[in-house]
N, C-alpha and C. Protein backbone atom coordinates (compact mmCIF):
# COMPACT_ATOMS: atom_id res chain seq x y z
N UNK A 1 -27.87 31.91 -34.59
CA UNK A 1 -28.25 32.05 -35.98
C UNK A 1 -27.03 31.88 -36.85
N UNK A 2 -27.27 31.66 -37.65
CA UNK A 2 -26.20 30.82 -38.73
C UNK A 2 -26.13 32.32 -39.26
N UNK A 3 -24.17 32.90 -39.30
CA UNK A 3 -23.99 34.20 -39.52
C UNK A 3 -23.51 34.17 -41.58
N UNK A 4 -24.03 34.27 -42.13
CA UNK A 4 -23.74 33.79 -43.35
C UNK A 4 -23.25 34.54 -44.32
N UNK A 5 -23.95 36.19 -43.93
CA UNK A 5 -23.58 37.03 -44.39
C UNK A 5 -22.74 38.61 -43.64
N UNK A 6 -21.91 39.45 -43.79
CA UNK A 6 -22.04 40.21 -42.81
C UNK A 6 -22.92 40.98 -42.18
N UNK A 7 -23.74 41.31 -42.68
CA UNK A 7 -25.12 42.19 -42.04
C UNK A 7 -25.58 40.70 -41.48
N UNK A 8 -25.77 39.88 -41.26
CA UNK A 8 -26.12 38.83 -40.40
C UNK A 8 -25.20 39.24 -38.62
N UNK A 9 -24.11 39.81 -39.06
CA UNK A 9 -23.77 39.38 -37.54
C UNK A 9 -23.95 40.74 -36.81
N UNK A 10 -23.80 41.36 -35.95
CA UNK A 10 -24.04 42.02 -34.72
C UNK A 10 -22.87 42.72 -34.84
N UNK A 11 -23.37 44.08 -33.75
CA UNK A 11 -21.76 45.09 -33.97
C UNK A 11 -21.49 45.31 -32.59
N UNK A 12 -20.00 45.59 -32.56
CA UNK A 12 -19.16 45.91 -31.58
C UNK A 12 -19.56 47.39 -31.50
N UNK A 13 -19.03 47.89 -30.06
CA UNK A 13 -19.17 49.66 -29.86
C UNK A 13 -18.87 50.08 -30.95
N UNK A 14 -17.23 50.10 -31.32
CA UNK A 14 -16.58 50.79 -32.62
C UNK A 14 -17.31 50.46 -33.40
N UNK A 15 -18.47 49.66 -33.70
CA UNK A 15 -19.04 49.74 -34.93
C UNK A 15 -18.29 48.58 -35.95
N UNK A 16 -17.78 47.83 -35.45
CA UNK A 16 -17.07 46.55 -36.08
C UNK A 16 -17.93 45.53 -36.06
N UNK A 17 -17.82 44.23 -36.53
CA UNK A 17 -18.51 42.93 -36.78
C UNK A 17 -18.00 42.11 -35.66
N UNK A 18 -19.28 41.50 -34.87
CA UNK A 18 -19.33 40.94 -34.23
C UNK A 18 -19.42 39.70 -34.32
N UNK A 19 -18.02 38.92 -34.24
CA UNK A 19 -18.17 37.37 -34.63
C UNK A 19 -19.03 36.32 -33.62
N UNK A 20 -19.44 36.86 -32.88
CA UNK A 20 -19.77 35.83 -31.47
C UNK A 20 -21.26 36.08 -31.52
N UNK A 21 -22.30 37.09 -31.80
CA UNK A 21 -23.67 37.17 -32.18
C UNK A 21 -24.00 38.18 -33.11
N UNK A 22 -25.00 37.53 -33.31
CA UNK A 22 -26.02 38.05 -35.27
C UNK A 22 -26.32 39.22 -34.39
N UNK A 23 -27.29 40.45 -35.41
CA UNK A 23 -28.11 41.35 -35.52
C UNK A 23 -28.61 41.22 -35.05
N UNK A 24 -29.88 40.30 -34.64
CA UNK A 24 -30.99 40.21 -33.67
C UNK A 24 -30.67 40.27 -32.44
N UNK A 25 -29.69 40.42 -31.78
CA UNK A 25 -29.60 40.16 -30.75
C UNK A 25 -28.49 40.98 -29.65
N UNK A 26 -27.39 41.53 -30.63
CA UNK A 26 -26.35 42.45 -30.74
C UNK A 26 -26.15 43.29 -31.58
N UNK A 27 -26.48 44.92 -30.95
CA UNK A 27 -25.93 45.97 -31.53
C UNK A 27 -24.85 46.60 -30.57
N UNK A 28 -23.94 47.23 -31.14
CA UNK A 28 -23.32 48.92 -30.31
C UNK A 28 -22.40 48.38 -29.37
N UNK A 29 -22.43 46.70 -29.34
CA UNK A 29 -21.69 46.11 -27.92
C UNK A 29 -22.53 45.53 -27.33
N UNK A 30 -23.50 45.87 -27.30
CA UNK A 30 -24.53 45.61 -26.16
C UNK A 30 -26.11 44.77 -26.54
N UNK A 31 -26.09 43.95 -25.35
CA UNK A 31 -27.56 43.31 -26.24
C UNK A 31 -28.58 43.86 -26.04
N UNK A 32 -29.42 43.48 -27.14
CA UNK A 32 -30.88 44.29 -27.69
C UNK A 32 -31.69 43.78 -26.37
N UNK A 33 -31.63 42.85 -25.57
CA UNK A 33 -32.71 42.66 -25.07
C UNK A 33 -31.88 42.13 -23.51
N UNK A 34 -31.26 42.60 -23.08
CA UNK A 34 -30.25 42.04 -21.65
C UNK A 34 -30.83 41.18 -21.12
N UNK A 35 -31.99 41.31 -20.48
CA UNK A 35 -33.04 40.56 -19.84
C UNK A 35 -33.63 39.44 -19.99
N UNK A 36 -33.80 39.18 -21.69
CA UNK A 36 -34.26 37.38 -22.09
C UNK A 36 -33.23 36.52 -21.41
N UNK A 37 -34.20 35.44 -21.18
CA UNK A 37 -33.55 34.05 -20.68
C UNK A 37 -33.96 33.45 -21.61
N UNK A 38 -32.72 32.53 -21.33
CA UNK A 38 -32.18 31.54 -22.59
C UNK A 38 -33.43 30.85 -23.42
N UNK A 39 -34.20 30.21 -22.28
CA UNK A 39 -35.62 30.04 -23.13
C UNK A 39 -36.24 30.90 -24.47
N UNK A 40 -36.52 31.96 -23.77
CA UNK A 40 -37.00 32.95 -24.49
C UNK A 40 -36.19 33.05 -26.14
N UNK A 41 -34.72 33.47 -25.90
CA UNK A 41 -33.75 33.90 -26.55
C UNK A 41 -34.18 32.60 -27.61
N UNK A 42 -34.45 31.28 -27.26
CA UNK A 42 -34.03 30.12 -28.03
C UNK A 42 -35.81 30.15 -29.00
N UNK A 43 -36.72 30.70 -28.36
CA UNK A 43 -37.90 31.12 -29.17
C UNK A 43 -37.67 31.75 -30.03
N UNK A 44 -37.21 33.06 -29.67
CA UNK A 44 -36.97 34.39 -30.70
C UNK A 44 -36.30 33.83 -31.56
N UNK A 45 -35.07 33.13 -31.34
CA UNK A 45 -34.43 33.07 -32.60
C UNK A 45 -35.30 32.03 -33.41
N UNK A 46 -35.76 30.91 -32.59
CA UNK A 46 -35.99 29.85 -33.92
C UNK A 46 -37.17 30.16 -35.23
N UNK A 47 -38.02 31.18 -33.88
CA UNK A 47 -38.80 32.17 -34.99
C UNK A 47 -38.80 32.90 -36.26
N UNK A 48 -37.22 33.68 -35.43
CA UNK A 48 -36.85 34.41 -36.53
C UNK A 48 -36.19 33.72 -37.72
N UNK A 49 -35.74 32.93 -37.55
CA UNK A 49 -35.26 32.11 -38.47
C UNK A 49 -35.98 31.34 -38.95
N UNK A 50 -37.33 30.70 -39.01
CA UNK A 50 -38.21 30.86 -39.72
C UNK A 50 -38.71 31.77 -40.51
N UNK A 51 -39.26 32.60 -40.17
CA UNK A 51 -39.51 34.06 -40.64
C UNK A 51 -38.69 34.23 -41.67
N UNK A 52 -37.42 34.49 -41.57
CA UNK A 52 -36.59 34.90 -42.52
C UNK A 52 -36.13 33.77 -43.88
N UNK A 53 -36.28 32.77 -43.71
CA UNK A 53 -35.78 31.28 -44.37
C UNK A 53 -35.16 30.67 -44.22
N UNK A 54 -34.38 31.06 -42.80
CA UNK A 54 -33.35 30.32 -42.95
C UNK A 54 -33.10 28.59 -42.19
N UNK A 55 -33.98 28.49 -41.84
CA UNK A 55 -34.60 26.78 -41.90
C UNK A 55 -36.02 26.97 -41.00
N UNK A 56 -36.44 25.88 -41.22
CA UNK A 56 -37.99 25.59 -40.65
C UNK A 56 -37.78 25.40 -39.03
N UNK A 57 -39.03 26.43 -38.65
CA UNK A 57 -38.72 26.28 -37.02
C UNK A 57 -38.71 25.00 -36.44
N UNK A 58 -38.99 23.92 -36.55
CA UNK A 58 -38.56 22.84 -35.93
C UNK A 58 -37.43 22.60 -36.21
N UNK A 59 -36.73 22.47 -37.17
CA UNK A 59 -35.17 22.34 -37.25
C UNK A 59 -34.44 23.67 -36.70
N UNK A 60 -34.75 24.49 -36.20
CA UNK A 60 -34.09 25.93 -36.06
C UNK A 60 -34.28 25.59 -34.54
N UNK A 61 -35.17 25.36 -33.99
CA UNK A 61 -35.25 24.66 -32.69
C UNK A 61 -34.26 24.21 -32.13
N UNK A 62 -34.39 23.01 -32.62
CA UNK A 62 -33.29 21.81 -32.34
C UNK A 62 -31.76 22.16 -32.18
N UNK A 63 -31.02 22.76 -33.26
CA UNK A 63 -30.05 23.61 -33.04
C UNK A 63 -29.71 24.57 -32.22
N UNK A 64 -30.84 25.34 -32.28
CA UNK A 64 -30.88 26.95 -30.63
C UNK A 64 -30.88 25.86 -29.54
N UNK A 65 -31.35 25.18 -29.09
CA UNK A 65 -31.14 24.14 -27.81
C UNK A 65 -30.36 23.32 -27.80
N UNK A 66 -29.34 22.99 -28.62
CA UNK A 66 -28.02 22.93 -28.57
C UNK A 66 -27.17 23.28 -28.37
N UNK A 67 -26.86 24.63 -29.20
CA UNK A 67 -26.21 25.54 -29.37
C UNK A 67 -26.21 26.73 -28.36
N UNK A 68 -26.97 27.33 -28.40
CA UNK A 68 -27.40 28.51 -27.40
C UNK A 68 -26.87 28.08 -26.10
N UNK A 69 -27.15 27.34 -25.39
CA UNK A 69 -26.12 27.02 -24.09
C UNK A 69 -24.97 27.50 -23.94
N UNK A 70 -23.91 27.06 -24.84
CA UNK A 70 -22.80 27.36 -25.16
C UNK A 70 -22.16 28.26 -25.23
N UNK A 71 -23.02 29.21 -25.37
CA UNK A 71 -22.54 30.90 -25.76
C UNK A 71 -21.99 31.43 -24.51
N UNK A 72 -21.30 31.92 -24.79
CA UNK A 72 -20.75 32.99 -23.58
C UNK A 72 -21.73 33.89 -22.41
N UNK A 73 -22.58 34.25 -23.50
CA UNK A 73 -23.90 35.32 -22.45
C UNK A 73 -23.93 34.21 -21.45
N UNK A 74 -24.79 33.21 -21.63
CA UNK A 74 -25.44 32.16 -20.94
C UNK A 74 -24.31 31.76 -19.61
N UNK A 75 -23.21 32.34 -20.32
CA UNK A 75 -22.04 31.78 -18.75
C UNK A 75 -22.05 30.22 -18.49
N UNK A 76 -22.11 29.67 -19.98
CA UNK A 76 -21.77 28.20 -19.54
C UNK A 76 -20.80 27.41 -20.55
């Protein structure tokens, strides 16, 4: 998710800003949902980012299946 604002991104234990994932997905250190696979993860978000405005789920798509790979969780 495109981190745009600070309440957009996710928190560290200490309670700091998490540059590497948003809110939805990272609180406290730890992720909200350990268990989604990448599939899944690449639903939720493009959803949510619909939902919220921040582009139309087909374009929000396209990007999470780009992008999302890449991330560190994913170990690739």
């Amino acid at each position: 998710m495109p981190m745009q604002k600070d309440e957009d991104n996710g928190s560290e234990k200490d309670g700091s800003r998490s540059d590497e994932y948003c809110c939805y997905c990272y609180q406290g250190g730890k992720f909200i949902d350990p268990g989604i696979s990448l599939e899944e993860m690449i639903e939720f978000c493009s959803q949510k980012m619909d939902e919220i405005g921040v582009m139309p789920y087909d374009e929000a798509r396209k990007m999470n299946e780009r992008f999302m790979p890449s991330l560190k969780r994913w170990g690739r």
